[in-house]
PDB file of N, CA and C in Angstrom:
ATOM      1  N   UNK A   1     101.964 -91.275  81.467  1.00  0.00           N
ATOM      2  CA  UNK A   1     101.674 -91.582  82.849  1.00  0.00           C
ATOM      3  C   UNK A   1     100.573 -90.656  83.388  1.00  0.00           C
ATOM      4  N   UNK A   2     100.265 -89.284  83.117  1.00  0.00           N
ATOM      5  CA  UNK A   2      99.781 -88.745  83.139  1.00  0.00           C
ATOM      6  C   UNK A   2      98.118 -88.586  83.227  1.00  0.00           C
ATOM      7  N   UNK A   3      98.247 -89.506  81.863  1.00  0.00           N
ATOM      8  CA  UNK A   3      96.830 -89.661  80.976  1.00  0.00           C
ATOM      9  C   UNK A   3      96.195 -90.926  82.055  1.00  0.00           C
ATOM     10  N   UNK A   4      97.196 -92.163  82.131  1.00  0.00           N
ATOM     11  CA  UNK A   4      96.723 -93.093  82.790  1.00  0.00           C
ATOM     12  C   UNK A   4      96.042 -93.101  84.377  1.00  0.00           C
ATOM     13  N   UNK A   5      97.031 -91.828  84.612  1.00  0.00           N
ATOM     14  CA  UNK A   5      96.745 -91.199  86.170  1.00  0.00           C
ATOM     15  C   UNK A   5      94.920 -90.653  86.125  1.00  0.00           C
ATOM     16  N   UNK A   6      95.023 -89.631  85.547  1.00  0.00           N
ATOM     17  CA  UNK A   6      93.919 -88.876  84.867  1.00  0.00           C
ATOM     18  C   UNK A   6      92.766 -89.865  84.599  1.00  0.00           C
ATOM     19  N   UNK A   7      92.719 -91.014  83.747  1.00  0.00           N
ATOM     20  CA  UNK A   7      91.950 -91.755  83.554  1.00  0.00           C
ATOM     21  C   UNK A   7      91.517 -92.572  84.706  1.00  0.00           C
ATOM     22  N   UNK A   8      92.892 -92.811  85.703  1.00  0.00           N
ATOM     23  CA  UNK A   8      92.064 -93.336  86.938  1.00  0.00           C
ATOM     24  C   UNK A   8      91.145 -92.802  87.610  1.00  0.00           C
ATOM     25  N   UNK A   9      91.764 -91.735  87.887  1.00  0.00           N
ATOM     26  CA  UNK A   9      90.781 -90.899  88.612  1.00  0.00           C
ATOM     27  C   UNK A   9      89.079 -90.749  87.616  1.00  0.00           C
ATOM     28  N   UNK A  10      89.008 -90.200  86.752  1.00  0.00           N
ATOM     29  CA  UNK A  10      88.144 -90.168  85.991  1.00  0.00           C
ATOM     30  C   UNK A  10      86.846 -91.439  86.540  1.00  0.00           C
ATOM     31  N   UNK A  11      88.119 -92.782  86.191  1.00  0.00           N
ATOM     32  CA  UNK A  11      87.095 -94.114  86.073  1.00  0.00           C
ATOM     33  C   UNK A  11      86.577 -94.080  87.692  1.00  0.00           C
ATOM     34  N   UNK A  12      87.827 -93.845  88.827  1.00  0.00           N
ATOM     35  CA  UNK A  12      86.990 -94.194  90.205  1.00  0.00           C
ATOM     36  C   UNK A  12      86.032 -92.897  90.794  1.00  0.00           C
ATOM     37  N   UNK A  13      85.747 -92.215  89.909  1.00  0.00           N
ATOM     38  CA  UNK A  13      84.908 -90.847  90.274  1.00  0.00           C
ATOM     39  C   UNK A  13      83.629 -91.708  89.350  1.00  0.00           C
ATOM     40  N   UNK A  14      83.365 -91.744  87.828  1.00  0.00           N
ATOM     41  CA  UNK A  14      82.376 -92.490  87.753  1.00  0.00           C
ATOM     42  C   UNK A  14      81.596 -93.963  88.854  1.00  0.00           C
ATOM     43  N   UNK A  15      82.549 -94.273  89.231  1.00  0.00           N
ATOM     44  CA  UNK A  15      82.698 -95.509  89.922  1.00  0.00           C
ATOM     45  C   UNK A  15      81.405 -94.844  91.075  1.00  0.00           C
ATOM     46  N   UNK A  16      81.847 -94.087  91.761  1.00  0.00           N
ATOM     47  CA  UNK A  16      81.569 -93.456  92.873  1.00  0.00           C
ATOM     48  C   UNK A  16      80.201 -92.482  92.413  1.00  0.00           C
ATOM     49  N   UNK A  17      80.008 -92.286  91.246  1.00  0.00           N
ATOM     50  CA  UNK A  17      78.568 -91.372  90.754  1.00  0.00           C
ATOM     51  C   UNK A  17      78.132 -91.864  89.673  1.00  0.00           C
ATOM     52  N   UNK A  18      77.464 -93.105  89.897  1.00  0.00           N
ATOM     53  CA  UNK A  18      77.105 -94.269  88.485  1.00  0.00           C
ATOM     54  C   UNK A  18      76.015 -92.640  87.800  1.00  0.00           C
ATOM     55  N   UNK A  19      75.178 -91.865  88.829  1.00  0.00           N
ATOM     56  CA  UNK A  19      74.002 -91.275  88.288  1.00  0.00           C
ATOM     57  C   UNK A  19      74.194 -89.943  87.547  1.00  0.00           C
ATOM     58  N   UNK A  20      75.828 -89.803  87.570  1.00  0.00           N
ATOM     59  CA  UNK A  20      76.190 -88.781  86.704  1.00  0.00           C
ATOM     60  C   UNK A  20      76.234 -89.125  85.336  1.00  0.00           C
ATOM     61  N   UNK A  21      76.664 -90.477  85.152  1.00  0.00           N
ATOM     62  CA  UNK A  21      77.477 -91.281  83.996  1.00  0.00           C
ATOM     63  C   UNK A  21      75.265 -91.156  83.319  1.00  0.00           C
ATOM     64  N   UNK A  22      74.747 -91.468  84.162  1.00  0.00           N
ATOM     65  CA  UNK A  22      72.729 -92.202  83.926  1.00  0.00           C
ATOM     66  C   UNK A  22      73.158 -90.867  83.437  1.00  0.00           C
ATOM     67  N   UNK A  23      72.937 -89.537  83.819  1.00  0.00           N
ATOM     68  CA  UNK A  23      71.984 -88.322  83.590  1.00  0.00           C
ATOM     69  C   UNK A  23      72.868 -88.155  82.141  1.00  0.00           C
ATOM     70  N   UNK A  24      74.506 -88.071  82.329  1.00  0.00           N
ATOM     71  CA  UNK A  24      75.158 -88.075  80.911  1.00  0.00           C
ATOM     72  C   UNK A  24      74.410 -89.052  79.554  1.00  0.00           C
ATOM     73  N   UNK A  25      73.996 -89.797  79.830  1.00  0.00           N
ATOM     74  CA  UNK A  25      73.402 -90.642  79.163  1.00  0.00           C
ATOM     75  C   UNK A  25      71.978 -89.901  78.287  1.00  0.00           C
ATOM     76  N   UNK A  26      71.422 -89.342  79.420  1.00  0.00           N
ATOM     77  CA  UNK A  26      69.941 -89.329  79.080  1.00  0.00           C
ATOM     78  C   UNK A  26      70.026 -87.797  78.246  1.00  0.00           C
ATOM     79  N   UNK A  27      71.339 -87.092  78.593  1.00  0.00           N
ATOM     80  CA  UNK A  27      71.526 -85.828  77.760  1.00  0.00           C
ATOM     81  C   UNK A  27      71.702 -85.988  76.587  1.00  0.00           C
ATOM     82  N   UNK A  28      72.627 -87.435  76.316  1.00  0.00           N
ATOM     83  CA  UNK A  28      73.103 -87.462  75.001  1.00  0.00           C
ATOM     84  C   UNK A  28      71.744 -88.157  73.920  1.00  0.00           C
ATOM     85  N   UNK A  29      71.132 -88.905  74.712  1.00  0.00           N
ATOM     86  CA  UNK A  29      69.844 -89.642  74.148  1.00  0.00           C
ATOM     87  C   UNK A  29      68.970 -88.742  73.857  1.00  0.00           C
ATOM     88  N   UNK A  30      68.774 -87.410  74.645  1.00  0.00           N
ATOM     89  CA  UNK A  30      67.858 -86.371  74.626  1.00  0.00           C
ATOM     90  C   UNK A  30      68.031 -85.700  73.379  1.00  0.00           C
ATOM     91  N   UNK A  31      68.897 -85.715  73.226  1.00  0.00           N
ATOM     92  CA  UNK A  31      70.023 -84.360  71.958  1.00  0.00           C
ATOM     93  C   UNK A  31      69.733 -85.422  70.820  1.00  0.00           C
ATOM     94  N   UNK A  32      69.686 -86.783  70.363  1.00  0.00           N
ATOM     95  CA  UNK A  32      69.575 -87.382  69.424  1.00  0.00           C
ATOM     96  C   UNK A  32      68.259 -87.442  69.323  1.00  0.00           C
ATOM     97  N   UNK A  33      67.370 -87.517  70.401  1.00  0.00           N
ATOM     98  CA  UNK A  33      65.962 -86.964  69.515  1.00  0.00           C
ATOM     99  C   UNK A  33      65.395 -85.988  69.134  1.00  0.00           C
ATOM    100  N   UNK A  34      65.643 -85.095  69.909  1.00  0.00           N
ATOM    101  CA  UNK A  34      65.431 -83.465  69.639  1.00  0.00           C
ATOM    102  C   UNK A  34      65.876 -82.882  68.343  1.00  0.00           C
ATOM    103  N   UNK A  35      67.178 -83.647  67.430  1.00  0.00           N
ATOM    104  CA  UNK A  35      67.483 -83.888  66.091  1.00  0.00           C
ATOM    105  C   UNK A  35      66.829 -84.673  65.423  1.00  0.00           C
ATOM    106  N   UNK A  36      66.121 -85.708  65.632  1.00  0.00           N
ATOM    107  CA  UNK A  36      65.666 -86.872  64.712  1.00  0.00           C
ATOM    108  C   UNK A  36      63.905 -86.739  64.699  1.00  0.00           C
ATOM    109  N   UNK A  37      63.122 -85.064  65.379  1.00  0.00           N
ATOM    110  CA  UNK A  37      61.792 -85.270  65.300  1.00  0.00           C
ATOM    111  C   UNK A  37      61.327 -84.323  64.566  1.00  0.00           C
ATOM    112  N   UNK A  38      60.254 -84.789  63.943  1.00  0.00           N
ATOM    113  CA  UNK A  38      59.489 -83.483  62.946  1.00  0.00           C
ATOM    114  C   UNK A  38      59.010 -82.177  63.319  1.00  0.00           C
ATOM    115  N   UNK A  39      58.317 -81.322  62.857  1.00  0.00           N
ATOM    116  CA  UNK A  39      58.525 -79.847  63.337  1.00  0.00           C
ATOM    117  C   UNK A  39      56.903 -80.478  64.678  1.00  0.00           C
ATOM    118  N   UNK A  40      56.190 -81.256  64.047  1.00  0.00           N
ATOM    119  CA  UNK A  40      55.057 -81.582  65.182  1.00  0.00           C
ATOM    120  C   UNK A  40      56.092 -81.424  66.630  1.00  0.00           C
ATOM    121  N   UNK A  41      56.659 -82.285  66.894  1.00  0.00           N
ATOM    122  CA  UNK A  41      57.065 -82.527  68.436  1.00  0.00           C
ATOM    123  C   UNK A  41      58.403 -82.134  68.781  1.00  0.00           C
ATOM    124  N   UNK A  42      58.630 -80.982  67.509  1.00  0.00           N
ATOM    125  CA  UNK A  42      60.137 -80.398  67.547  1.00  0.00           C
ATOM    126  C   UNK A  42      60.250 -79.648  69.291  1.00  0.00           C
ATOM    127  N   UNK A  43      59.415 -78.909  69.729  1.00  0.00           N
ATOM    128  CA  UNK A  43      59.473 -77.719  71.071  1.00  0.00           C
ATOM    129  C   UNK A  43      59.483 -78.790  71.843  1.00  0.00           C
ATOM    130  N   UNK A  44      58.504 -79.886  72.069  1.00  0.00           N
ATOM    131  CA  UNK A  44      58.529 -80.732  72.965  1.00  0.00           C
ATOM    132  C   UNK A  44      60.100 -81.450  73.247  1.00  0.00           C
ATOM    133  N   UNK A  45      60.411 -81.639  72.378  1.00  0.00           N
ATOM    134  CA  UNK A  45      61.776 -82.803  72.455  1.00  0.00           C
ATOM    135  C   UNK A  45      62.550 -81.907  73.029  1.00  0.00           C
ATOM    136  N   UNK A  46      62.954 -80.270  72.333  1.00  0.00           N
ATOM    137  CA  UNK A  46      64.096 -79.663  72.940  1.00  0.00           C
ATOM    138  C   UNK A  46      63.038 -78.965  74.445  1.00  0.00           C
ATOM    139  N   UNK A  47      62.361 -79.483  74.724  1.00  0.00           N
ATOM    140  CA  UNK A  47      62.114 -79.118  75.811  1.00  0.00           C
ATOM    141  C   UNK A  47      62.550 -80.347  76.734  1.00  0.00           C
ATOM    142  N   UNK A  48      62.625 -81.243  76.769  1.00  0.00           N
ATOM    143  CA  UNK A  48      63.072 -82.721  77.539  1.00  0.00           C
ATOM    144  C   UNK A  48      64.874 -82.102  76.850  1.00  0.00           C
ATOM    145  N   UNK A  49      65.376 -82.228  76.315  1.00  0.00           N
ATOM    146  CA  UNK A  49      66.809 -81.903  75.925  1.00  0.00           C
ATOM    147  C   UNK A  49      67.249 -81.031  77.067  1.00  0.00           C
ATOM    148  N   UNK A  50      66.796 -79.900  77.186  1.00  0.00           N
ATOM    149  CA  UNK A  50      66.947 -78.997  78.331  1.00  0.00           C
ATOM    150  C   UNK A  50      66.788 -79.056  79.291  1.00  0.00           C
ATOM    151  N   UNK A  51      65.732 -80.058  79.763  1.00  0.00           N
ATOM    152  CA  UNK A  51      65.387 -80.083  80.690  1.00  0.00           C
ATOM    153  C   UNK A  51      66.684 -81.225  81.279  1.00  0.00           C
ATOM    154  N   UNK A  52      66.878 -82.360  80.387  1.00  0.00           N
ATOM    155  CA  UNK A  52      68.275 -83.529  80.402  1.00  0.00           C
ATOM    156  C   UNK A  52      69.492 -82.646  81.164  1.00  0.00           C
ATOM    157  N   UNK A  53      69.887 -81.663  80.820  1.00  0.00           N
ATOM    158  CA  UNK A  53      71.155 -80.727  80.708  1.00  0.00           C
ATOM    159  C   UNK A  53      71.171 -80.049  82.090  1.00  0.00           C
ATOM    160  N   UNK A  54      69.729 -79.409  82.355  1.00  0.00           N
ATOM    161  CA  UNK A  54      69.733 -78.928  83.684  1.00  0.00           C
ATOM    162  C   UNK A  54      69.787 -80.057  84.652  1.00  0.00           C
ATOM    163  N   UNK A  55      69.298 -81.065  84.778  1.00  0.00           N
ATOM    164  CA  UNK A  55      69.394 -82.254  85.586  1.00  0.00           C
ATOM    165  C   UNK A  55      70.903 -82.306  85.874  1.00  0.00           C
ATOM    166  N   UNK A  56      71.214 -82.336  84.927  1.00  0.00           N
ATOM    167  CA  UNK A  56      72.907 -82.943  84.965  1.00  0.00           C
ATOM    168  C   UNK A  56      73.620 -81.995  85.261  1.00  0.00           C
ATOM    169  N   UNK A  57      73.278 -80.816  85.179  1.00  0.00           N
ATOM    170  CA  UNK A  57      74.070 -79.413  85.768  1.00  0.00           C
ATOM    171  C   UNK A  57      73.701 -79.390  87.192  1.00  0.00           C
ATOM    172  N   UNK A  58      72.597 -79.951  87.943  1.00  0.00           N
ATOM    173  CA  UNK A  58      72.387 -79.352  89.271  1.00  0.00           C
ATOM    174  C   UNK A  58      73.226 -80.492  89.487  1.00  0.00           C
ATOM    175  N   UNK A  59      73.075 -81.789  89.391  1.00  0.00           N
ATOM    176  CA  UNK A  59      73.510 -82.711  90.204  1.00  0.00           C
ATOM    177  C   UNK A  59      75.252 -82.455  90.216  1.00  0.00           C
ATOM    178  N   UNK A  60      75.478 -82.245  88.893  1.00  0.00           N
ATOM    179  CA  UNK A  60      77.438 -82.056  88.798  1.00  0.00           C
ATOM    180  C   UNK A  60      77.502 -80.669  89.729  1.00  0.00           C
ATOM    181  N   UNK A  61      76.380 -79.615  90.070  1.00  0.00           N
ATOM    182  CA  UNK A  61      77.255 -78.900  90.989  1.00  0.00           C
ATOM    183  C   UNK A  61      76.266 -79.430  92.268  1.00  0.00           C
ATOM    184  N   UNK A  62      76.161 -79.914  92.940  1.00  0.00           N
ATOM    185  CA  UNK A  62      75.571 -80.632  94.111  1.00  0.00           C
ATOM    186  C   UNK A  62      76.232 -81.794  94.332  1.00  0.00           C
ATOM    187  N   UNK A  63      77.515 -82.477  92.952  1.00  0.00           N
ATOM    188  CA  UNK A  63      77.734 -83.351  93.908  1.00  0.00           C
ATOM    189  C   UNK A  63      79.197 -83.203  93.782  1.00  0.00           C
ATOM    190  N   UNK A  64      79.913 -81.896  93.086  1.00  0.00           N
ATOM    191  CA  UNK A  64      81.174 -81.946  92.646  1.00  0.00           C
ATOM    192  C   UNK A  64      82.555 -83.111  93.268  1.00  0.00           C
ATOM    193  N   UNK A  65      82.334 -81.981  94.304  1.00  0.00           N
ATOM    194  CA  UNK A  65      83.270 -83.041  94.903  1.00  0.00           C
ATOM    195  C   UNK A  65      83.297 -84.382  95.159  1.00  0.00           C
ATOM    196  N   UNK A  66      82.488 -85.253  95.384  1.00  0.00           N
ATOM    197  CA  UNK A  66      82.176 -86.345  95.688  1.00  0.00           C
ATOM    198  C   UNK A  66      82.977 -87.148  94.064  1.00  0.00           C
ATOM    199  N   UNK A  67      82.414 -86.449  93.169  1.00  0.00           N
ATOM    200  CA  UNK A  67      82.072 -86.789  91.632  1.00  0.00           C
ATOM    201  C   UNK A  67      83.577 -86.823  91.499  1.00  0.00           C
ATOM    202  N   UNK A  68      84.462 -85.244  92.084  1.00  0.00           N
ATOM    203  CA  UNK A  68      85.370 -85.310  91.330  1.00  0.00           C
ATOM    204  C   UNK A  68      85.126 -84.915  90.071  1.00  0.00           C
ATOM    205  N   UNK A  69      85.214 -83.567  90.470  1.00  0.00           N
ATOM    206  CA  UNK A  69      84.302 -83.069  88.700  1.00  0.00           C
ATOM    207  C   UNK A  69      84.910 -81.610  88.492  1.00  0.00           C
ATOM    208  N   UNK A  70      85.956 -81.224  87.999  1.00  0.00           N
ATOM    209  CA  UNK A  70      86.475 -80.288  87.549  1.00  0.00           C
ATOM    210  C   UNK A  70      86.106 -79.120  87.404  1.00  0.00           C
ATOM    211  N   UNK A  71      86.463 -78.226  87.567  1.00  0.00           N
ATOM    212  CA  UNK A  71      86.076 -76.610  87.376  1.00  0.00           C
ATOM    213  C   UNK A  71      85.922 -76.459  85.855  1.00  0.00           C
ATOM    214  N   UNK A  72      86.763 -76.951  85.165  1.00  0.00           N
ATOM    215  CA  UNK A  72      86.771 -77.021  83.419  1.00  0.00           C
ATOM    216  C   UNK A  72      85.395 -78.190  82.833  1.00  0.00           C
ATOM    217  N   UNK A  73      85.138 -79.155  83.745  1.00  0.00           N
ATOM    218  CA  UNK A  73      84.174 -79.915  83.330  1.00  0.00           C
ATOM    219  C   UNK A  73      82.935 -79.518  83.683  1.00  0.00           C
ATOM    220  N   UNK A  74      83.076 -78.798  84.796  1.00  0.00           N
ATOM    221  CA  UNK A  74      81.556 -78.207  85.166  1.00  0.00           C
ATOM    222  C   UNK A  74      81.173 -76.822  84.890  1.00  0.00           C
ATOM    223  N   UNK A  75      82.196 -76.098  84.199  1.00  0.00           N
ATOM    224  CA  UNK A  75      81.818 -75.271  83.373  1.00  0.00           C
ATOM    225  C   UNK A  75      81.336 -75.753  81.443  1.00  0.00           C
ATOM    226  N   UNK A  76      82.183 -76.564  81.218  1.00  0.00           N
ATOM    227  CA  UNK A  76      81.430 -77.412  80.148  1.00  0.00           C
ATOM    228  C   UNK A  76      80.091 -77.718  80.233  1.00  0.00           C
ATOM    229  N   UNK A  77      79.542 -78.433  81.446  1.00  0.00           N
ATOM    230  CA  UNK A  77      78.513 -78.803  80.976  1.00  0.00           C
ATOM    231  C   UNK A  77      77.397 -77.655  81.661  1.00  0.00           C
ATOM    232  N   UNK A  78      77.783 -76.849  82.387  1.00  0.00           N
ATOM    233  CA  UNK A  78      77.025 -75.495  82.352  1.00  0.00           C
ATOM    234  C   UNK A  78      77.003 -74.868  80.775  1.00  0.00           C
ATOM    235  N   UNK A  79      77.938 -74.708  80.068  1.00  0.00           N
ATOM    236  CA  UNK A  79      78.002 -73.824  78.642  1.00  0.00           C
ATOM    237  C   UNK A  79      76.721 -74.476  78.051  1.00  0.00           C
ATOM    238  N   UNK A  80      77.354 -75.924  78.007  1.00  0.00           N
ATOM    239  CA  UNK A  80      76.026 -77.241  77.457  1.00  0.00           C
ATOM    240  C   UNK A  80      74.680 -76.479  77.409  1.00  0.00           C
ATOM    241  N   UNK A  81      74.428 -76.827  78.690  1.00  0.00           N
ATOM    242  CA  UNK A  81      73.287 -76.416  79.370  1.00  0.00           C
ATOM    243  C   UNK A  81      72.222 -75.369  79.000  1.00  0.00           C
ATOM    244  N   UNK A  82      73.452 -74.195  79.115  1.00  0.00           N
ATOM    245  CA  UNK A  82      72.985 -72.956  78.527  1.00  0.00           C
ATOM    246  C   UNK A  82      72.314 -72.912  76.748  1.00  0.00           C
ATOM    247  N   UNK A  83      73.273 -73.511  76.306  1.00  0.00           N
ATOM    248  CA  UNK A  83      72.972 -73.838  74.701  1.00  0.00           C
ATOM    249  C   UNK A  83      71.758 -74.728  74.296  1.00  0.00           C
ATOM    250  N   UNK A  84      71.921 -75.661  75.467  1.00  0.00           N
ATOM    251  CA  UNK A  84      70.330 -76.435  75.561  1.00  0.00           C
ATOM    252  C   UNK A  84      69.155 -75.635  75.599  1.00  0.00           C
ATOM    253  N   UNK A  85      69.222 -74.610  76.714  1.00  0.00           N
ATOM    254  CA  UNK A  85      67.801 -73.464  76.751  1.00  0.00           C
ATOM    255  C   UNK A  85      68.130 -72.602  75.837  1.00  0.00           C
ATOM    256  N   UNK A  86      68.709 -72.177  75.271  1.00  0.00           N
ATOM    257  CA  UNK A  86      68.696 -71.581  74.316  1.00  0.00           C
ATOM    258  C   UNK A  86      67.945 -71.702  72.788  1.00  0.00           C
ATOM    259  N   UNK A  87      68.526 -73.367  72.109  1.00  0.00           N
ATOM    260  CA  UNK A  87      67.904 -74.068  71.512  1.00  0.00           C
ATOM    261  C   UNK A  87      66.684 -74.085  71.606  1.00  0.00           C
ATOM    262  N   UNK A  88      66.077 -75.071  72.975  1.00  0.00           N
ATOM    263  CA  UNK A  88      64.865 -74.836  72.940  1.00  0.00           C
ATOM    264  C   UNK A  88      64.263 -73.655  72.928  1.00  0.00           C
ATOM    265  N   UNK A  89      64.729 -72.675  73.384  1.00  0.00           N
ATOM    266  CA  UNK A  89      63.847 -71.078  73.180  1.00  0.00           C
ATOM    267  C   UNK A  89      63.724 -71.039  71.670  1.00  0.00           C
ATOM    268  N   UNK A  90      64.814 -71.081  70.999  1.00  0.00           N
ATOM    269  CA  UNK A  90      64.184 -70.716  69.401  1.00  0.00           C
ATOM    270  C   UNK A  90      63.590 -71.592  68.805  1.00  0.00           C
ATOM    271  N   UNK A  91      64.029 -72.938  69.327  1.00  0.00           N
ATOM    272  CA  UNK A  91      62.512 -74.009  68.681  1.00  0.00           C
ATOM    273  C   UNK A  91      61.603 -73.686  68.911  1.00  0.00           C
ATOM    274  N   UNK A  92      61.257 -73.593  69.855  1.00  0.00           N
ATOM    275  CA  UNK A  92      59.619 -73.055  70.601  1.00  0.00           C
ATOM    276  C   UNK A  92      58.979 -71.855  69.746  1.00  0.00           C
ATOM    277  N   UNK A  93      59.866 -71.097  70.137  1.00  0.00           N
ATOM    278  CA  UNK A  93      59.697 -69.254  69.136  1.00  0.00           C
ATOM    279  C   UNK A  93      59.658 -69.725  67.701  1.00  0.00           C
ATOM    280  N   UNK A  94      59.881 -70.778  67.266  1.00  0.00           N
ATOM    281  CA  UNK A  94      59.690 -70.649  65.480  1.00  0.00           C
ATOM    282  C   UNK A  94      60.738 -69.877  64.847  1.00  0.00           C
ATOM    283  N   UNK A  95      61.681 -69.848  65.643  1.00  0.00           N
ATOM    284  CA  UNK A  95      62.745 -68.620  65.499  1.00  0.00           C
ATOM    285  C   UNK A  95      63.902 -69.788  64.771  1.00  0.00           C
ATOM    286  N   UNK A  96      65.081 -69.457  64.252  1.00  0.00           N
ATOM    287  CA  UNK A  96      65.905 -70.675  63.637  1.00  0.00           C
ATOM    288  C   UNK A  96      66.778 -70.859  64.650  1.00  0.00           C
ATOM    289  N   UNK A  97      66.930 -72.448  64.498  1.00  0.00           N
ATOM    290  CA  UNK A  97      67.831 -73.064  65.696  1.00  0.00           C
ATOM    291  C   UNK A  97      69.226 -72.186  65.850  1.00  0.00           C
ATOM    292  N   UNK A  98      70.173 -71.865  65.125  1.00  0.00           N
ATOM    293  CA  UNK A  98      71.074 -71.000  65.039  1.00  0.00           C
ATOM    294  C   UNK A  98      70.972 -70.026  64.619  1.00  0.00           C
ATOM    295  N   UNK A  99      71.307 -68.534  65.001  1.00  0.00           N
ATOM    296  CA  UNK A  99      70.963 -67.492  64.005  1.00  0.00           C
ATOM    297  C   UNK A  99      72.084 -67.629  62.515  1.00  0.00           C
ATOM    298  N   UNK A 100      71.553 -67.094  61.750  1.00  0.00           N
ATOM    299  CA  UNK A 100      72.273 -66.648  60.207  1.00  0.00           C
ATOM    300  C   UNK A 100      73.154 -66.219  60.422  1.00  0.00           C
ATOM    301  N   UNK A 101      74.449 -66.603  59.417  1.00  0.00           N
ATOM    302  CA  UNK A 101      75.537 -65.594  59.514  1.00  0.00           C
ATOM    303  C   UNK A 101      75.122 -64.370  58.571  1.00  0.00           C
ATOM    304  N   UNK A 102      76.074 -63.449  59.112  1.00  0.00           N
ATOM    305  CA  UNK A 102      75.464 -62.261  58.582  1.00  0.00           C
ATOM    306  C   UNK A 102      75.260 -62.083  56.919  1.00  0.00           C
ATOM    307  N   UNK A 103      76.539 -63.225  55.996  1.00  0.00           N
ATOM    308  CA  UNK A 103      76.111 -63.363  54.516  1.00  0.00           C
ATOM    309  C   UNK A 103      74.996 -63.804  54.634  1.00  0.00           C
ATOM    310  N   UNK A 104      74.284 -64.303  54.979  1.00  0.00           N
ATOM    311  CA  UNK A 104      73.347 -65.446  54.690  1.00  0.00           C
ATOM    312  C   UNK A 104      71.852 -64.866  55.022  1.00  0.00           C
ATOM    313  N   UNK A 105      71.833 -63.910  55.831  1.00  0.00           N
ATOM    314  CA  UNK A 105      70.936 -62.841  56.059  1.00  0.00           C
ATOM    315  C   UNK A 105      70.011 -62.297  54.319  1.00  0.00           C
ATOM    316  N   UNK A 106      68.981 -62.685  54.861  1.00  0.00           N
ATOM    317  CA  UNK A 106      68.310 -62.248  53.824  1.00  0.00           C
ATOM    318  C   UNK A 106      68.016 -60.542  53.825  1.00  0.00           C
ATOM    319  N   UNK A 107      67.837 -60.296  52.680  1.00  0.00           N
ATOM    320  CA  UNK A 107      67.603 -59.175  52.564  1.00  0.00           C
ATOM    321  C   UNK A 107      66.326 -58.255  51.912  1.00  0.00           C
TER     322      UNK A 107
END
């Protein structure tokens, strides 16, 4: 009952912020190209990726309430966010998308 409750709410909060559900969209579309491009237009893509993430971070905290958007969900997609500029910083830098674990560290 719970879940079904939960899911209502969920569906009449999208209902009510079709442009959260758009920007969710364009994050996840962003993130599948920013994976699928060659090192040519690698900075560019995770630069639109990041840029996707911040969009969707101002608007989820500008429109929380309205949205109905959780303290746990809008810290999610802040973490997101963060990991988005991040990414792009080491794409850009030529630096590796994740750092090495420390075995893996060359020596």
């Amino acid at each position: 009952m719970m879940v079904l409750a939960g899911f209502s709410a969920q569906s009449a909060a999208q209902e009510q912020c079709p442009e959260l559900r758009r920007l969710r969209s364009e994050a996840a579309e962003a993130s599948k190209q920013a994976t699928g491009v060659g090192t040519q237009g690698r900075c560019e893509a995770y630069i639109r990726f990041s840029m996707a993430w911040h969009d969707l971070v101002r608007y989820a905290k500008d429109h929380r309430e309205l949205c109905d958007i959780s303290k746990v969900s809008l810290g999610e997609i802040d973490r997101r966010h963060r990991e988005a500029v991040k990414a792009r910083d080491n794409v850009c830098t030529n630096r590796p998308l994740r750092p090495y674990p420390a075995e893996v560290l060359p020596r």
